[in-house]
C-alpha atoms as a PDB file:
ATOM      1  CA  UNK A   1     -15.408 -13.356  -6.477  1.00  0.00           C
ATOM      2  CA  UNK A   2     -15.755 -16.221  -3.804  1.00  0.00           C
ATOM      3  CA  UNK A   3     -12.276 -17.036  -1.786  1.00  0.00           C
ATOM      4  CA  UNK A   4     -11.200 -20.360  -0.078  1.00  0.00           C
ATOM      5  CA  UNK A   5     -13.177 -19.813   3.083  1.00  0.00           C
ATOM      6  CA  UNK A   6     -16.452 -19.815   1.869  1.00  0.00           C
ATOM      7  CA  UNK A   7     -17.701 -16.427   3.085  1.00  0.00           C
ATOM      8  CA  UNK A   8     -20.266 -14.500   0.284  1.00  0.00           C
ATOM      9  CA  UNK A   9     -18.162 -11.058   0.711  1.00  0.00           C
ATOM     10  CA  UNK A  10     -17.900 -10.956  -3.679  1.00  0.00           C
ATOM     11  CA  UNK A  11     -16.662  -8.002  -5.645  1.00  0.00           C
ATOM     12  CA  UNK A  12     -19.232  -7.304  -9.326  1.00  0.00           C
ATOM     13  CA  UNK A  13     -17.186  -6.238 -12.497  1.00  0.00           C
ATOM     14  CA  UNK A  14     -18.410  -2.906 -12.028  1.00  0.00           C
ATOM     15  CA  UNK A  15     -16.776  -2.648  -8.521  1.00  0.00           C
ATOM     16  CA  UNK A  16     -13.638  -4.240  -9.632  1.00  0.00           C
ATOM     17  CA  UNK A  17     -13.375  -1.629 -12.598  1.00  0.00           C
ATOM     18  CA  UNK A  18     -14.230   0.915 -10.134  1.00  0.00           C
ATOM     19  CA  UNK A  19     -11.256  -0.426  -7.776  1.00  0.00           C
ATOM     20  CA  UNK A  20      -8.780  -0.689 -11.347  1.00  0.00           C
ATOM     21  CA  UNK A  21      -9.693   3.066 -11.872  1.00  0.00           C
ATOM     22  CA  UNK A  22      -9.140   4.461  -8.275  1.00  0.00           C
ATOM     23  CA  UNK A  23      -5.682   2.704  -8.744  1.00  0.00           C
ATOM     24  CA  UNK A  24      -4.436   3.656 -11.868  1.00  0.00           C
ATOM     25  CA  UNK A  25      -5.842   7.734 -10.628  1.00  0.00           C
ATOM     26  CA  UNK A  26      -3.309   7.065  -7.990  1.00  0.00           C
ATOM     27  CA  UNK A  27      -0.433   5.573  -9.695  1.00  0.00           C
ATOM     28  CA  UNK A  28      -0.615   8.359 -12.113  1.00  0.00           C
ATOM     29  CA  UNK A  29      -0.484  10.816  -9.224  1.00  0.00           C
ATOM     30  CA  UNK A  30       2.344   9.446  -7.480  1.00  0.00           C
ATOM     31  CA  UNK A  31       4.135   9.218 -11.194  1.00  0.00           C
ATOM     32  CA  UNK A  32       3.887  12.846 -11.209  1.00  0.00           C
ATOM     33  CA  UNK A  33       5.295  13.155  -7.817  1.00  0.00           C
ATOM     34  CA  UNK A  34       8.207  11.099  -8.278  1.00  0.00           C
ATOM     35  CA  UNK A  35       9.014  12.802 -11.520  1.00  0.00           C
ATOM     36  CA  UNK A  36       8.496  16.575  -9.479  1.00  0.00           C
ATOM     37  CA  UNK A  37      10.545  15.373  -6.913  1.00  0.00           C
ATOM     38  CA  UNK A  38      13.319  13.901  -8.572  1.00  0.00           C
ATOM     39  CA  UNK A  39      13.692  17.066 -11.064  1.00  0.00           C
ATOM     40  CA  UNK A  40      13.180  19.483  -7.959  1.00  0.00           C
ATOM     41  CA  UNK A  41      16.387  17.415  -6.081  1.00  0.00           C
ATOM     42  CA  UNK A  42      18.196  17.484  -9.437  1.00  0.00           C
ATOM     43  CA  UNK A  43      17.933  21.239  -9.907  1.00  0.00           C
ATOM     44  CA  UNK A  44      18.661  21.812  -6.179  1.00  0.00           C
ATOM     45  CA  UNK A  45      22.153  20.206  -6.968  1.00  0.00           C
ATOM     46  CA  UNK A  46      22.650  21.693 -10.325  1.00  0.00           C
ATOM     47  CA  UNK A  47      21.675  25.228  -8.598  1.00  0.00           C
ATOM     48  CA  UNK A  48      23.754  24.523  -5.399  1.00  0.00           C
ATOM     49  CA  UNK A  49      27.210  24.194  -7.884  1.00  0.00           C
ATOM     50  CA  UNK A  50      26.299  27.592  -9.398  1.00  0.00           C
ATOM     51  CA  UNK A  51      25.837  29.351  -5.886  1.00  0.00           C
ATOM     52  CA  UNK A  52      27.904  27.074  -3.345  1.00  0.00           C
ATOM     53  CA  UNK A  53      26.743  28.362  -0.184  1.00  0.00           C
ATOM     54  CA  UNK A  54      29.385  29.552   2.126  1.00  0.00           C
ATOM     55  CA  UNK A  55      28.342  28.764   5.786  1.00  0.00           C
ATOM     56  CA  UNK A  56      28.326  25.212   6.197  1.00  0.00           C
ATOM     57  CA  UNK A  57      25.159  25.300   7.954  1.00  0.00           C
ATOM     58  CA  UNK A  58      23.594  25.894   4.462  1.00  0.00           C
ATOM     59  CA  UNK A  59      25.406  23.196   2.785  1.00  0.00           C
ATOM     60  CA  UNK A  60      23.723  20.771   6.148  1.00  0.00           C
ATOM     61  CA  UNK A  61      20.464  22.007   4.815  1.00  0.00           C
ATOM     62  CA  UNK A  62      20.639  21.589   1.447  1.00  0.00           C
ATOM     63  CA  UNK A  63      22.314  17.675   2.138  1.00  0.00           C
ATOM     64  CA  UNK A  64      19.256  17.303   4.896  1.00  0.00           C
ATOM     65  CA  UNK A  65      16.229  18.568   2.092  1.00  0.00           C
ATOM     66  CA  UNK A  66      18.270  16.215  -0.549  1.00  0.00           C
ATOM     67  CA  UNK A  67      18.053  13.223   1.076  1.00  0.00           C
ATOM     68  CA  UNK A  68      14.817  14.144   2.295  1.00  0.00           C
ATOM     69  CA  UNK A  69      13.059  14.610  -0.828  1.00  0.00           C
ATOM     70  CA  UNK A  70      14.674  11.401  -1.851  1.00  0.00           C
ATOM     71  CA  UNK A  71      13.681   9.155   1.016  1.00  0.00           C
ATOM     72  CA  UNK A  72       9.611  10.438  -0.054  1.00  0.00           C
ATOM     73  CA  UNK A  73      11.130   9.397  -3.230  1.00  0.00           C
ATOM     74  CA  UNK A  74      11.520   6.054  -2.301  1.00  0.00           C
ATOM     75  CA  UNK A  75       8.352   5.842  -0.416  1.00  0.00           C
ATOM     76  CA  UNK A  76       6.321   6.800  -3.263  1.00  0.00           C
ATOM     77  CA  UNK A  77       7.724   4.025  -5.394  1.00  0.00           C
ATOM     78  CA  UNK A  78       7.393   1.189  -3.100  1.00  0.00           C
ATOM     79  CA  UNK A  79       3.412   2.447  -2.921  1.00  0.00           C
ATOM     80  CA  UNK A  80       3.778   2.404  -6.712  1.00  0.00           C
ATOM     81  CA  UNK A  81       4.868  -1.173  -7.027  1.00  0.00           C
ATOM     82  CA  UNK A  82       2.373  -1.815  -3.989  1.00  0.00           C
ATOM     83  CA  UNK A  83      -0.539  -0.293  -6.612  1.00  0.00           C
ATOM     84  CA  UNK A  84       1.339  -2.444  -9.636  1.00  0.00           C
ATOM     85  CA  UNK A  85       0.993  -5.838  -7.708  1.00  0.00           C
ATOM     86  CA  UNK A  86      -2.815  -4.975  -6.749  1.00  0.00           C
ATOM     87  CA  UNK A  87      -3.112  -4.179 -10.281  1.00  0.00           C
ATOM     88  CA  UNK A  88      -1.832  -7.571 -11.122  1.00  0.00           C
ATOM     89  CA  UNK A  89      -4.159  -9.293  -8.897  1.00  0.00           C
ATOM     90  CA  UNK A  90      -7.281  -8.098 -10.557  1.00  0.00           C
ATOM     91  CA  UNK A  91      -5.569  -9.324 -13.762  1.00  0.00           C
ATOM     92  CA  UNK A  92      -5.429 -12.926 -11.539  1.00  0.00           C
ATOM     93  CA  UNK A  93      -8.932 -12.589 -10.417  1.00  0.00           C
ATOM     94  CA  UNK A  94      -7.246 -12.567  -6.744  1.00  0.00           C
ATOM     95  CA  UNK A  95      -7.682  -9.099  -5.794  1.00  0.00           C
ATOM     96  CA  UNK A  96      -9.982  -8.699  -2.845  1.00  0.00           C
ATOM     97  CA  UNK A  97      -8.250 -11.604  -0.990  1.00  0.00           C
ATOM     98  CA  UNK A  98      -6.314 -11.491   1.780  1.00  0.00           C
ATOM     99  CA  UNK A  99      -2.836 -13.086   1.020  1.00  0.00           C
ATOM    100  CA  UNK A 100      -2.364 -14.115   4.405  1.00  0.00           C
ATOM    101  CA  UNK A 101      -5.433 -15.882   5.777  1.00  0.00           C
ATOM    102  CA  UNK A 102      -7.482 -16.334   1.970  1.00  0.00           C
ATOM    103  CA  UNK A 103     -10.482 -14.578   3.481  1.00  0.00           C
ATOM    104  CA  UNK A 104     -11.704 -11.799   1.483  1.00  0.00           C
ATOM    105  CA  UNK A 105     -10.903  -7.770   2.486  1.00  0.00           C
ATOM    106  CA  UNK A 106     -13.773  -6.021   3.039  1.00  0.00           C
ATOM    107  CA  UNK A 107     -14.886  -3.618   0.468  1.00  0.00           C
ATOM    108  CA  UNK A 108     -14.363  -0.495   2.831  1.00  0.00           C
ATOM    109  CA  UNK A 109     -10.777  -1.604   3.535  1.00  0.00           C
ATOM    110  CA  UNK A 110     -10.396  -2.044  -0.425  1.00  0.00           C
ATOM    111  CA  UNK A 111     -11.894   1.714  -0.358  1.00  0.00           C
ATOM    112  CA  UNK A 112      -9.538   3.304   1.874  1.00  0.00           C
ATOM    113  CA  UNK A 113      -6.860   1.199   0.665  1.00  0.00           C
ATOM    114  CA  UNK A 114      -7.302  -0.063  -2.712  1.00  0.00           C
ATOM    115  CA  UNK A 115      -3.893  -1.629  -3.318  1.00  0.00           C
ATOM    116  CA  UNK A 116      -4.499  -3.825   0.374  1.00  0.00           C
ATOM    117  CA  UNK A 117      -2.991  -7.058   0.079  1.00  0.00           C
ATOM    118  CA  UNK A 118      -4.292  -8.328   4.081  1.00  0.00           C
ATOM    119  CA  UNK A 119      -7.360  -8.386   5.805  1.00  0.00           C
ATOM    120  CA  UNK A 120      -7.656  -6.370   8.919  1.00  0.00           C
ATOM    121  CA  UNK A 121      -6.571  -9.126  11.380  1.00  0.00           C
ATOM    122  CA  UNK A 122      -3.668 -10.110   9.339  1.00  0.00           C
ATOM    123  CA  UNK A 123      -2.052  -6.835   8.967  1.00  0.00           C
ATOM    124  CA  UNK A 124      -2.502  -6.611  12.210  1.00  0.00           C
ATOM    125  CA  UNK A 125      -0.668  -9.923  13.564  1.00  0.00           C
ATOM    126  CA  UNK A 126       1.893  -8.617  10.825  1.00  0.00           C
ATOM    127  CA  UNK A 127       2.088  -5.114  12.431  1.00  0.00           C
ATOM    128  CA  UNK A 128       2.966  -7.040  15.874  1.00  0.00           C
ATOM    129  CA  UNK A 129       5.123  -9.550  14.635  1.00  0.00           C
ATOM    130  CA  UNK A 130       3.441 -12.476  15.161  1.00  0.00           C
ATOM    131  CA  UNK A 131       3.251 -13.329  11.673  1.00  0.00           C
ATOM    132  CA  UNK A 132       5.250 -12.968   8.886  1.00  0.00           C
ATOM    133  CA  UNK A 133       4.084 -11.843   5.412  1.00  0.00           C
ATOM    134  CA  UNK A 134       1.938 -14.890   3.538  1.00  0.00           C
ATOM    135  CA  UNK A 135       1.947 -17.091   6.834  1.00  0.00           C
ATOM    136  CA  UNK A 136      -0.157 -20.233   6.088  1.00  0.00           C
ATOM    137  CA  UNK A 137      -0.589 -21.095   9.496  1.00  0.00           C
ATOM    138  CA  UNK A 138      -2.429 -17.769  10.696  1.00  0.00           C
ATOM    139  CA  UNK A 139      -5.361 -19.993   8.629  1.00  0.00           C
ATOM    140  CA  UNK A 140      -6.162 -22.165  11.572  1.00  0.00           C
ATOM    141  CA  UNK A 141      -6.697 -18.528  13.705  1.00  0.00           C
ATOM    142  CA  UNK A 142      -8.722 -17.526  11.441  1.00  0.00           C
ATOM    143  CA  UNK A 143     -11.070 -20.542  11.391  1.00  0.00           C
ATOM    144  CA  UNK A 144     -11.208 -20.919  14.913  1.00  0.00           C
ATOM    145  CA  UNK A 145     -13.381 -17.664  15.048  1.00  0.00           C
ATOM    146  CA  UNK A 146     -16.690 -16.905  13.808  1.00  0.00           C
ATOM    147  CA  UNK A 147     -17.332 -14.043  11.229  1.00  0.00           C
ATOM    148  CA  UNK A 148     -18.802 -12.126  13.936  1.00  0.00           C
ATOM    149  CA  UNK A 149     -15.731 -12.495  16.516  1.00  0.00           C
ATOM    150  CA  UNK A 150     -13.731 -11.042  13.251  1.00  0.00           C
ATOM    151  CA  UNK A 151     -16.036  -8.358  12.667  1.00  0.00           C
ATOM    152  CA  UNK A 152     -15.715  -7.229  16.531  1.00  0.00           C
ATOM    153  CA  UNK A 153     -12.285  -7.878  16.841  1.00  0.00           C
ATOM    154  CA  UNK A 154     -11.579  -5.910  13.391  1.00  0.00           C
ATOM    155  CA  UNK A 155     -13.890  -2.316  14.688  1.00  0.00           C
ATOM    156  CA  UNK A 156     -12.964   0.741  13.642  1.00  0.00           C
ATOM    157  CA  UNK A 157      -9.864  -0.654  12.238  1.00  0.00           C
ATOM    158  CA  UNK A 158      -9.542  -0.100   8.132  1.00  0.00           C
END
């Protein structure tokens, strides 16, 4: 797969199945989460009418580990439509391309992170605000540096 900005970074079928695979493992893990969670907060409430607690301290608790367990909830299905939309993109023969700037992810960000929509140096402008999500501008930033000032400016960063 070759993007817009001509670098040769290209993802095989094999490595492309391989990245379909590792995503679908995960969405079916966080599936079973979700579904654990949800039925352990449900039971907590059904079990908290049978044995109201009687210091109020207790019922604190029991609101605190409710909301809790559904704010990881929540988490855990925003990384599931996260894996969904990378999932999509490999149907659209897009994945491996940075939404932001068009330049292709490298494969060891794709490994750590296999539902990465940005490049390194776009999530990174994102994380600091000086872009927002799907900028077209952040392009001409991009081109203004060579592959090895993106490489150096991008170390140890996944």
């Amino acid at each position: 797969m070759k993007n817009n900005s001509g670098d040769n970074m290209s993802l095989t079928q094999a490595e492309i199945g391989k990245f379909r695979d590792l995503l679908l493992a995960k969405r079916n893990e966080i599936l079973g989460n979700v579904i654990s969670m949800e039925d352990e907060a449900l039971h907590r409430q059904r079990s908290d009418l049978s044995n109201m607690p009687i210091h109020m301290a207790d019922i604190g608790t029991d609101n605190y580990e409710t909301e809790y367990t559904l704010g990881l909830v929540d988490s855990e299905r925003k990384l599931m439509r996260d894996i969904d939309e990378a999932l999509d993109r490999i149907e659209n023969c897009t994945y491996g391309i940075c939404e932001g700037s068009g330049k292709s992810i490298p494969k060891a960000r794709l490994e750590a992170i296999p539902w990465a929509r940005y490049c390194v140096e776009y999530a990174r402008l994102l994380e600091k605000g000086l872009v927002r999500e799907k900028d077209s501008f952040i392009e001409s930033i991009f081109s203004d540096q060579t592959d090895e000032e993106q490489d150096e400016s991008s170390d140890g960063i996944i």
